[in-house]
Protein backbone atom coordinates (compact mmCIF):
# COMPACT_ATOMS: atom_id res chain seq x y z
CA UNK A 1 130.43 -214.80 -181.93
CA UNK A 2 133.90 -216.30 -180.89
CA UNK A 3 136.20 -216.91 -182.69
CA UNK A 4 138.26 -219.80 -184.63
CA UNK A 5 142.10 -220.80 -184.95
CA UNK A 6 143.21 -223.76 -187.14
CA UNK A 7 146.84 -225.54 -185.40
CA UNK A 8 149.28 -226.10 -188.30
CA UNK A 9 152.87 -227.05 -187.82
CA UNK A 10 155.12 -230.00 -188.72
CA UNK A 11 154.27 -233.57 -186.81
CA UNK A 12 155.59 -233.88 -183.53
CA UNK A 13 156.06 -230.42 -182.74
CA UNK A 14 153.90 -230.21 -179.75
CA UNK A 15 150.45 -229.25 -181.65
CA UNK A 16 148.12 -231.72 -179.79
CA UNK A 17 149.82 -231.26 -176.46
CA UNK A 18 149.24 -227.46 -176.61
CA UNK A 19 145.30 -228.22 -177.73
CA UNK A 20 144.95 -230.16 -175.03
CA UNK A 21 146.60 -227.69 -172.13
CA UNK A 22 144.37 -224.63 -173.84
CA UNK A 23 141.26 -226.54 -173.82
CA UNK A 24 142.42 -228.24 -170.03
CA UNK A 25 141.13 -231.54 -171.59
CA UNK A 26 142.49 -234.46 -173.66
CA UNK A 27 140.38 -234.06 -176.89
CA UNK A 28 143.84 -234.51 -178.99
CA UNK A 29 146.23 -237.56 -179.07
CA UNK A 30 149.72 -236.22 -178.14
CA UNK A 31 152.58 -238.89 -178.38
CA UNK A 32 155.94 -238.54 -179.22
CA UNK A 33 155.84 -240.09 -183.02
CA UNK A 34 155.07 -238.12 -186.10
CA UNK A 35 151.26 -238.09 -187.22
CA UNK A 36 149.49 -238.99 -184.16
CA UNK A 37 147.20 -236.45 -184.73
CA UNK A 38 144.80 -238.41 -187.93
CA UNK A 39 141.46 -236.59 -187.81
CA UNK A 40 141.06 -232.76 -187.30
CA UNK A 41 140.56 -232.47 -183.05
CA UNK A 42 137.56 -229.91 -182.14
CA UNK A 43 138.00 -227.76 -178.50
CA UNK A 44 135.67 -225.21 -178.08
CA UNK A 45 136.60 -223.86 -174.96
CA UNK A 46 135.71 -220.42 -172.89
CA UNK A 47 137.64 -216.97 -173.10
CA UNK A 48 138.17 -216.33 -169.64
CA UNK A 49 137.14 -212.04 -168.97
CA UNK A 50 136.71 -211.19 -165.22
CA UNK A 51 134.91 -208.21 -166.12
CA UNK A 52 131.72 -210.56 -166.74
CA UNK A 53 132.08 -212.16 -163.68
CA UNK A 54 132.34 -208.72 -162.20
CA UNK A 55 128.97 -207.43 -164.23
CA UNK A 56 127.20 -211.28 -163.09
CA UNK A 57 127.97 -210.12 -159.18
CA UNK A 58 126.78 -206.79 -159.42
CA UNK A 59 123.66 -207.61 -161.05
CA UNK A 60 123.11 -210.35 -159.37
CA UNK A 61 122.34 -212.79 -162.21
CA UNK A 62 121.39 -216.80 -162.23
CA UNK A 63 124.23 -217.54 -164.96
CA UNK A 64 127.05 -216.48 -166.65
CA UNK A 65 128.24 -217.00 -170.40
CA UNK A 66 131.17 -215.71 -172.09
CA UNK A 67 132.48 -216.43 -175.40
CA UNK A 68 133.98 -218.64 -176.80
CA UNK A 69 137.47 -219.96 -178.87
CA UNK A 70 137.47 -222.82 -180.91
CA UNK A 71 140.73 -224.65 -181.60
CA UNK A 72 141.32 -227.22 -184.68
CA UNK A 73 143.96 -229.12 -184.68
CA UNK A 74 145.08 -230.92 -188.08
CA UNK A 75 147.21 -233.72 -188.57
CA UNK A 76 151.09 -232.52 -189.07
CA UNK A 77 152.04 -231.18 -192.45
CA UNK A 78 155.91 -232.42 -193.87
CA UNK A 79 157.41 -230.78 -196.77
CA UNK A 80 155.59 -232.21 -200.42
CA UNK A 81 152.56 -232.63 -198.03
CA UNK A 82 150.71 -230.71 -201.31
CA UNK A 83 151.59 -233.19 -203.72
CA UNK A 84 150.93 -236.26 -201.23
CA UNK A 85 153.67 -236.64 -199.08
CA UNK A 86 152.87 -237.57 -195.34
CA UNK A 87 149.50 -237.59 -194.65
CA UNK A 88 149.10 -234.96 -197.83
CA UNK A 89 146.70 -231.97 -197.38
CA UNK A 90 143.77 -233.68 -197.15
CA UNK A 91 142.67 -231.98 -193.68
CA UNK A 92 143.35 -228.61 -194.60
CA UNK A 93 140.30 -227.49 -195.93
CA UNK A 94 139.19 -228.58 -192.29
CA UNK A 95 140.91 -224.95 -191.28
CA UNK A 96 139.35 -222.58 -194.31
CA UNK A 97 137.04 -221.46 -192.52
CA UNK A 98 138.94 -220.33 -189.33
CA UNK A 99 139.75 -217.07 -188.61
CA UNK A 100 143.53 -217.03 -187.55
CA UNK A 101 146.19 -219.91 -188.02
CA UNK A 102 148.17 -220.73 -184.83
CA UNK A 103 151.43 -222.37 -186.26
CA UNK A 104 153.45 -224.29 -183.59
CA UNK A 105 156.79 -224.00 -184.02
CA UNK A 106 159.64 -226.27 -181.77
CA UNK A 107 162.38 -223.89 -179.90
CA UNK A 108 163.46 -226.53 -177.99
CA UNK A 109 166.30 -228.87 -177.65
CA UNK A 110 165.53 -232.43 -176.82
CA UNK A 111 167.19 -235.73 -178.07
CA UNK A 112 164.10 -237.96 -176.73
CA UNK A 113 161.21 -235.83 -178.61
CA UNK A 114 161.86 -236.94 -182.26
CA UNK A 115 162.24 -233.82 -184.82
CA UNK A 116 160.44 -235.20 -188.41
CA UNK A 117 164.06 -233.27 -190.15
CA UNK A 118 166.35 -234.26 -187.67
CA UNK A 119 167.06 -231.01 -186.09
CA UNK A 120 165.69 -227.71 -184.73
CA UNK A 121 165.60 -224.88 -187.11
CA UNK A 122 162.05 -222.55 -186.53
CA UNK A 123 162.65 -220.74 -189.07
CA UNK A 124 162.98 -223.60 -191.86
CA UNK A 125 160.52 -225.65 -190.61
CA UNK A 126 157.89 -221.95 -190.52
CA UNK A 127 159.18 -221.84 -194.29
CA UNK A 128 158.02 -225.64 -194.82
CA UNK A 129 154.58 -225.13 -193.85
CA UNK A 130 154.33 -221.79 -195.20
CA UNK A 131 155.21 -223.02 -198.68
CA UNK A 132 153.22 -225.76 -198.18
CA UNK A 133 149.90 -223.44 -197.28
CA UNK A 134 150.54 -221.51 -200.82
CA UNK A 135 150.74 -224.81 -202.89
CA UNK A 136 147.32 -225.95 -201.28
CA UNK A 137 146.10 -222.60 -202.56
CA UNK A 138 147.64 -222.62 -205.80
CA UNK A 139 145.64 -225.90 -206.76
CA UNK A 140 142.76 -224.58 -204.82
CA UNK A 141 142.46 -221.32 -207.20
CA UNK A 142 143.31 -223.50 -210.21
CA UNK A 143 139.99 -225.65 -209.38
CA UNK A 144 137.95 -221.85 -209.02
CA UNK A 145 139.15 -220.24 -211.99
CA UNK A 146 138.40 -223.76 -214.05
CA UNK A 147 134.47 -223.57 -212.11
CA UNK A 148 134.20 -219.66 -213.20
CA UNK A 149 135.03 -220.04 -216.95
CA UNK A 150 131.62 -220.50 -218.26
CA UNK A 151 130.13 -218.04 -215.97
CA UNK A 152 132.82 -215.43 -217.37
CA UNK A 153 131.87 -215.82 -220.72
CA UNK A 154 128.29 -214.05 -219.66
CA UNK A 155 129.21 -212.22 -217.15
CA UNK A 156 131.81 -209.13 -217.06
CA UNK A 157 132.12 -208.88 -213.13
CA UNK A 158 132.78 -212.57 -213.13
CA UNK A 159 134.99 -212.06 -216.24
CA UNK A 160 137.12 -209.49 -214.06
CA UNK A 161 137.24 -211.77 -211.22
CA UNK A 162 138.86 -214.18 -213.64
CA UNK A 163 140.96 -212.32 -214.76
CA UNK A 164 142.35 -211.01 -211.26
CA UNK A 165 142.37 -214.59 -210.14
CA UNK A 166 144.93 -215.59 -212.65
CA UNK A 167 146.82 -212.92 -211.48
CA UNK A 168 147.19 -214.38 -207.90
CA UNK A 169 147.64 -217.49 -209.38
CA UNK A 170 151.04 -216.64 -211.03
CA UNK A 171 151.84 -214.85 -207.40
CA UNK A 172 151.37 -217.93 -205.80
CA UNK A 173 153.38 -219.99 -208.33
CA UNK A 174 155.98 -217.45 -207.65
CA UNK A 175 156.00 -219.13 -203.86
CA UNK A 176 154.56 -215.68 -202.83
CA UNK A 177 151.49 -216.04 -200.00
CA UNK A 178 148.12 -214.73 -200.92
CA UNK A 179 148.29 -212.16 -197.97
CA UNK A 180 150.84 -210.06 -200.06
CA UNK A 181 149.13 -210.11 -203.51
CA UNK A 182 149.28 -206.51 -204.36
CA UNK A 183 145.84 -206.23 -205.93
CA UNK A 184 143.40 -208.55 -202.93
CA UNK A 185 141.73 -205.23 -202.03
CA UNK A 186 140.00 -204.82 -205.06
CA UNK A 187 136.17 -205.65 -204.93
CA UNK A 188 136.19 -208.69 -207.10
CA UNK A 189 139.46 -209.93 -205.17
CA UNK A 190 137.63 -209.04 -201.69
CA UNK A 191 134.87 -211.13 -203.54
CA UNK A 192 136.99 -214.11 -204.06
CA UNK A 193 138.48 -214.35 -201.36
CA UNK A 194 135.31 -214.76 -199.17
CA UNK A 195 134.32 -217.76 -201.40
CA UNK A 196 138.05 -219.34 -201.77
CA UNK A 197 139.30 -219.04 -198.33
CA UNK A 198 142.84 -219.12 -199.35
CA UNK A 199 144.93 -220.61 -196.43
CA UNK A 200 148.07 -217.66 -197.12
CA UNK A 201 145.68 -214.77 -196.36
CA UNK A 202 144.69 -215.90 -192.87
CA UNK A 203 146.45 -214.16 -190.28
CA UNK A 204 148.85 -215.74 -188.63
CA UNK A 205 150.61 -216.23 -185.31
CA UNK A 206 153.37 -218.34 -184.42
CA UNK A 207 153.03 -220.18 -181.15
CA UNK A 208 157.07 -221.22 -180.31
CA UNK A 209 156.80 -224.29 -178.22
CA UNK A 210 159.68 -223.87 -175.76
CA UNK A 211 161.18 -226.00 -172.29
CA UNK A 212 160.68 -224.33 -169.41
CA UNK A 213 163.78 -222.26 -169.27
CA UNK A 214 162.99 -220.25 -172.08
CA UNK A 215 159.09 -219.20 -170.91
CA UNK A 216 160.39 -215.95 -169.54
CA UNK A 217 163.67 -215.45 -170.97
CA UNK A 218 163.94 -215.77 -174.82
CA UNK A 219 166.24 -218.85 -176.32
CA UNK A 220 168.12 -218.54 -179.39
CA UNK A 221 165.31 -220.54 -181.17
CA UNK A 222 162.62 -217.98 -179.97
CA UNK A 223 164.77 -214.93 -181.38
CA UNK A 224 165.62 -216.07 -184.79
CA UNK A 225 161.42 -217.16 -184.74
CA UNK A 226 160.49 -213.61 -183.73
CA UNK A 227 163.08 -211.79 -186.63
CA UNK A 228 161.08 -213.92 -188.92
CA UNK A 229 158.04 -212.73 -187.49
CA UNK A 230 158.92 -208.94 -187.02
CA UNK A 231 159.67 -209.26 -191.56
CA UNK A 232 156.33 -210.33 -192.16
CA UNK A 233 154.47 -208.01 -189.28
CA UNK A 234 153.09 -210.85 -187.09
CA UNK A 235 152.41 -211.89 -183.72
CA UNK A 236 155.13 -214.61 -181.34
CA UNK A 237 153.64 -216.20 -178.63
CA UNK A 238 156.20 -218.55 -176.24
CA UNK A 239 154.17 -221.60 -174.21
CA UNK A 240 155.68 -224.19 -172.52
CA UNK A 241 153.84 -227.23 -173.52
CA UNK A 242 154.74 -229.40 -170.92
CA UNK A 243 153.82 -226.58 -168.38
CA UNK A 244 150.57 -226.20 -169.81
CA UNK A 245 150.09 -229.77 -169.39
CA UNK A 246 151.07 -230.01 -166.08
CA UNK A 247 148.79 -227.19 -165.24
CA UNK A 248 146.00 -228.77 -166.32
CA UNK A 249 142.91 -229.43 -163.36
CA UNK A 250 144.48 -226.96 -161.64
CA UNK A 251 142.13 -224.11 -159.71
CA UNK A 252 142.93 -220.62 -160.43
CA UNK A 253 144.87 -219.87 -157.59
CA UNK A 254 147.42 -223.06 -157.85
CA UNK A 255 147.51 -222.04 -161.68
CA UNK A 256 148.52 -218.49 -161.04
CA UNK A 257 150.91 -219.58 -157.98
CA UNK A 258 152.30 -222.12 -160.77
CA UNK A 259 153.10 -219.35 -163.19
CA UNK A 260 154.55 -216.75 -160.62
CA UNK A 261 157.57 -220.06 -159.84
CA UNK A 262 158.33 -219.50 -163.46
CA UNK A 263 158.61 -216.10 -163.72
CA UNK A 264 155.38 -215.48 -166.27
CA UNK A 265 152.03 -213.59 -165.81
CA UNK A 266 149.53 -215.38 -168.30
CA UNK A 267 148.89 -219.14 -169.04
CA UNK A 268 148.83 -220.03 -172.38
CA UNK A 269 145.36 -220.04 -173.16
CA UNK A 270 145.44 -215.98 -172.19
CA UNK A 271 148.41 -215.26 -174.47
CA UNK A 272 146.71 -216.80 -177.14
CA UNK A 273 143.14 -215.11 -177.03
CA UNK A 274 145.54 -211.96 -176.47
CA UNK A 275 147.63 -212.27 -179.42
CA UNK A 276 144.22 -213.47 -181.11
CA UNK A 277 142.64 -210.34 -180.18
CA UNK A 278 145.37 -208.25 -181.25
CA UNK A 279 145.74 -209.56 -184.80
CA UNK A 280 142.14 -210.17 -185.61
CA UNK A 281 141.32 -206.85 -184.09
CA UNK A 282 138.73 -207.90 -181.48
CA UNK A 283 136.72 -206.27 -178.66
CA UNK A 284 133.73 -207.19 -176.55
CA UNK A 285 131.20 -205.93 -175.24
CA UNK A 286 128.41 -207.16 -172.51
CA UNK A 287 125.12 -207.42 -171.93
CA UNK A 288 123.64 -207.73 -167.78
CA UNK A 289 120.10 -208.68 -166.95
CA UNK A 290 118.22 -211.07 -164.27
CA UNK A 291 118.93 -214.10 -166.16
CA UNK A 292 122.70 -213.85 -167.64
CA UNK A 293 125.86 -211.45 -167.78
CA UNK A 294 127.34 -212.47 -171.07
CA UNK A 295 130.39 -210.93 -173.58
CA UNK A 296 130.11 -211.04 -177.18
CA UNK A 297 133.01 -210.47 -179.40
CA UNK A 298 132.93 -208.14 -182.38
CA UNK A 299 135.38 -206.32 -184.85
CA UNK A 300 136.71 -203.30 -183.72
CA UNK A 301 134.91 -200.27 -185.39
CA UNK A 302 131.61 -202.06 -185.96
CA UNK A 303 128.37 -199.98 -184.82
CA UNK A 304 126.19 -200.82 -182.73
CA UNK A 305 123.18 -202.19 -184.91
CA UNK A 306 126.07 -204.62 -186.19
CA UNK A 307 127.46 -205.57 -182.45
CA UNK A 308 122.98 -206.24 -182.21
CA UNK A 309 123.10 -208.74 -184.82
CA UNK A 310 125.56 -210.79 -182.55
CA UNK A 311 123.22 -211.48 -180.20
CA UNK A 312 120.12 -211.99 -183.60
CA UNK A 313 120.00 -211.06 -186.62
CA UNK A 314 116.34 -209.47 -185.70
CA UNK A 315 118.21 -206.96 -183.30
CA UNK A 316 119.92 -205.23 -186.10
CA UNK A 317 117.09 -205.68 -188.33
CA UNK A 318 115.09 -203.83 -186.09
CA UNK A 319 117.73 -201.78 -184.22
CA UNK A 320 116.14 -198.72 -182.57
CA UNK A 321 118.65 -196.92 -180.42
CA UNK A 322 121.02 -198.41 -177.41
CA UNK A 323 121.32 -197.65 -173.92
CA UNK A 324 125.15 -197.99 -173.05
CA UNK A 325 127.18 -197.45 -169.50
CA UNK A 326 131.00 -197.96 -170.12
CA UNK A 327 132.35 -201.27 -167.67
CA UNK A 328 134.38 -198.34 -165.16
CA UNK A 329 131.06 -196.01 -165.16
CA UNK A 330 128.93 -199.49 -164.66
CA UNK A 331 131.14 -201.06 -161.66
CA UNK A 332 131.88 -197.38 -160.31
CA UNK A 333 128.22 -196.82 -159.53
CA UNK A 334 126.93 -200.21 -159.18
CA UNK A 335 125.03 -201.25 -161.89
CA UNK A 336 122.32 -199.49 -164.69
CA UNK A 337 120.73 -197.50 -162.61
CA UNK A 338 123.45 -196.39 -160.12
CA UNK A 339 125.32 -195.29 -163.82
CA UNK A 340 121.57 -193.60 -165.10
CA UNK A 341 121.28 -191.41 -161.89
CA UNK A 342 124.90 -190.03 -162.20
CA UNK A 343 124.59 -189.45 -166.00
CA UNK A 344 126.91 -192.32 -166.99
CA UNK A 345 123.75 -193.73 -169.25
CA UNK A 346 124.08 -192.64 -173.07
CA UNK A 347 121.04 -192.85 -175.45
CA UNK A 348 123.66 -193.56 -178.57
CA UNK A 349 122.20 -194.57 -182.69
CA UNK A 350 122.50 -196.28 -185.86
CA UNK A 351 126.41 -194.67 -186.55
CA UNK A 352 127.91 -195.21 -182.64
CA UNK A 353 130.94 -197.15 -182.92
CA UNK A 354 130.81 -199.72 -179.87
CA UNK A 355 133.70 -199.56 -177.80
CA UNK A 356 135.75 -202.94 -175.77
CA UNK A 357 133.82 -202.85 -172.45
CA UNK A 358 130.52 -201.32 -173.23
CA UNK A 359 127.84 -203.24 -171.40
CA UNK A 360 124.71 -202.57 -173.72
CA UNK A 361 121.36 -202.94 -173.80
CA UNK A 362 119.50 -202.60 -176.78
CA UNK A 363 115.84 -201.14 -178.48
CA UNK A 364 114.31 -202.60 -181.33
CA UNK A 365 111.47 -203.45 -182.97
CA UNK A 366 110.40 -205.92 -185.76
């Protein structure tokens, strides 16, 4: 299990060019004209963690695997794109089933990179899209509620489902995202939202594309984006696009030496699995043998015969007990049995909570 972020924004703002720099390849078009972007662009790419290559040393293993991130990139979304303006909303049921959203956002000033609207303004041009993303719904839910009817007729939970549908329906007519409807954590709501997907529930963060002056030190732009941000409780990256870029090919060590000219301690592919972490509150844990040292990523608070069925649905099926040394305890005393003889080893069940940096190995039967 990775995980999976759809790239919204207006055209032009620098959504390709960013895909391309995370993924260090040139899956995406990027030119300096609205809608270059025409199909959805894939990247699956890895999510760097030293501690694996750490775990893959000690033990001695023939491969390492971590997980993984998969970026989509849509075509660029203009205001009326719901009702058919621009290239319309055709692709966005490309990004229902992601995860997160990453919406790209110009802070920059530039007269050569053309703006769709004419001028900067994060904040409207967040607003666009955002409206945008709740009209999609809005005809999205009309469509459910219309394929439900006859079902409700027979059927009281389905009837109730209906019923609380319509509700969000007049919330998002209201221009009001499906994320705040005041009644979504009610089982038939929690219900229907795993079979709508609607695109104003994801969680969001906004990625402000800014020149290189402003990757360490805040612009005006990047402020009045992170108010917005701070109103609706979500996460502001800042990446330099054209850094990224340039970074791209680049060994570790020229890529860090790059970042320490400008002042900044993360590329942009860290921020974002950071940020992606934070807000879809992620952990991993690893698993060490002959063959591979590998990290899987789970939700916080899941237990362990849940983090099993990661690695097959069989493990949790069959879960028996697991063996865990924390990553500290594991590198401290060099590996399983080092951890075993100085009583770093638990023996933990069915109800333990797995913690980020447990390196696991699990009993089961089936």
């Amino acid at each position: 299990m990775g995980f999976s972020c759809g790239i919204v924004g207006l055209p032009n703002v620098g959504k390709s060019t960013i895909c391309n720099a995370l993924s260090n390849e040139q899956n995406a078009k990027a030119a300096n004209y609205p809608f270059c972007t025409i199909e959805p662009n894939k990247a699956i790419v890895p999510v760097p963690d030293r501690r694996v290559d750490v775990l893959s040393k000690i033990v001695n293993t023939q491969k390492v695997i971590y997980t993984t991130m998969e970026f989509l990139d849509i075509a660029g979304l203009v205001k009326g794109a719901s009702t058919g303006e621009g290239l319309g909303n055709q692709f966005l049921a490309n990004i229902r089933e992601t995860e997160a959203i990453l919406h790209v956002v110009r802070c920059f000033d530039d007269d050569d990179v053309i703006h769709v609207d004419g001028s900067v303004d994060p904040v409207r041009d967040v607003e666009i899209i955002e409206l945008e993303l709740v009209m999609a719904d809005e005809q999205t839910i009309e469509k459910a509620i219309m394929g439900l009817a006859k079902k409700a007729r027979i059927d009281k939970k389905i009837a109730a489902m209906v019923d609380e549908a319509k509700g969000l329906l007049e919330h998002l007519k209201a221009g009001e995202p499906a994320s705040s409807y005041a009644n979504r954590d009610a089982d038939t709501m929690v219900e229907f939202y795993k079979q709508v997907r609607p695109l104003s529930a994801k969680d969001v963060i906004y990625v402000a594309n800014v020149d290189e002056d402003a990757v360490s030190e805040d612009n005006a732009y990047v402020t009045a984006l992170k108010e917005y941000a701070a109103s609706k409780g979500r996460d502001v990256i800042s990446i330099c696009a054209k850094m990224e870029e340039d970074m791209a090919g680049l060994s570790d060590e020229e890529r860090h030496e790059f970042l320490k000219e400008y002042g900044v301690d993360e590329s942009g592919l860290e921020k974002v699995i950071h940020a992606g972490y934070r807000t879809l509150g992620l952990v991993s844990y690893f698993t060490a043998g002959d063959i591979e040292a590998r990290a899987w990523t789970i939700h916080q608070g899941w237990t362990a015969p849940q983090a099993a069925g990661v690695i097959h649905t069989d493990f949790e099926r069959g879960f028996i007990k697991a063996e865990i040394v924390g990553y500290d305890a594991y590198v401290k005393h060099g590996g399983e049995s080092g951890a075993k003889a100085a009583g770093e080893l638990r023996i933990e069940g069915k109800d333990y909570v797995v913690q980020d940096g447990d390196v696991i190995h699990f009993r089961f039967n089936v």
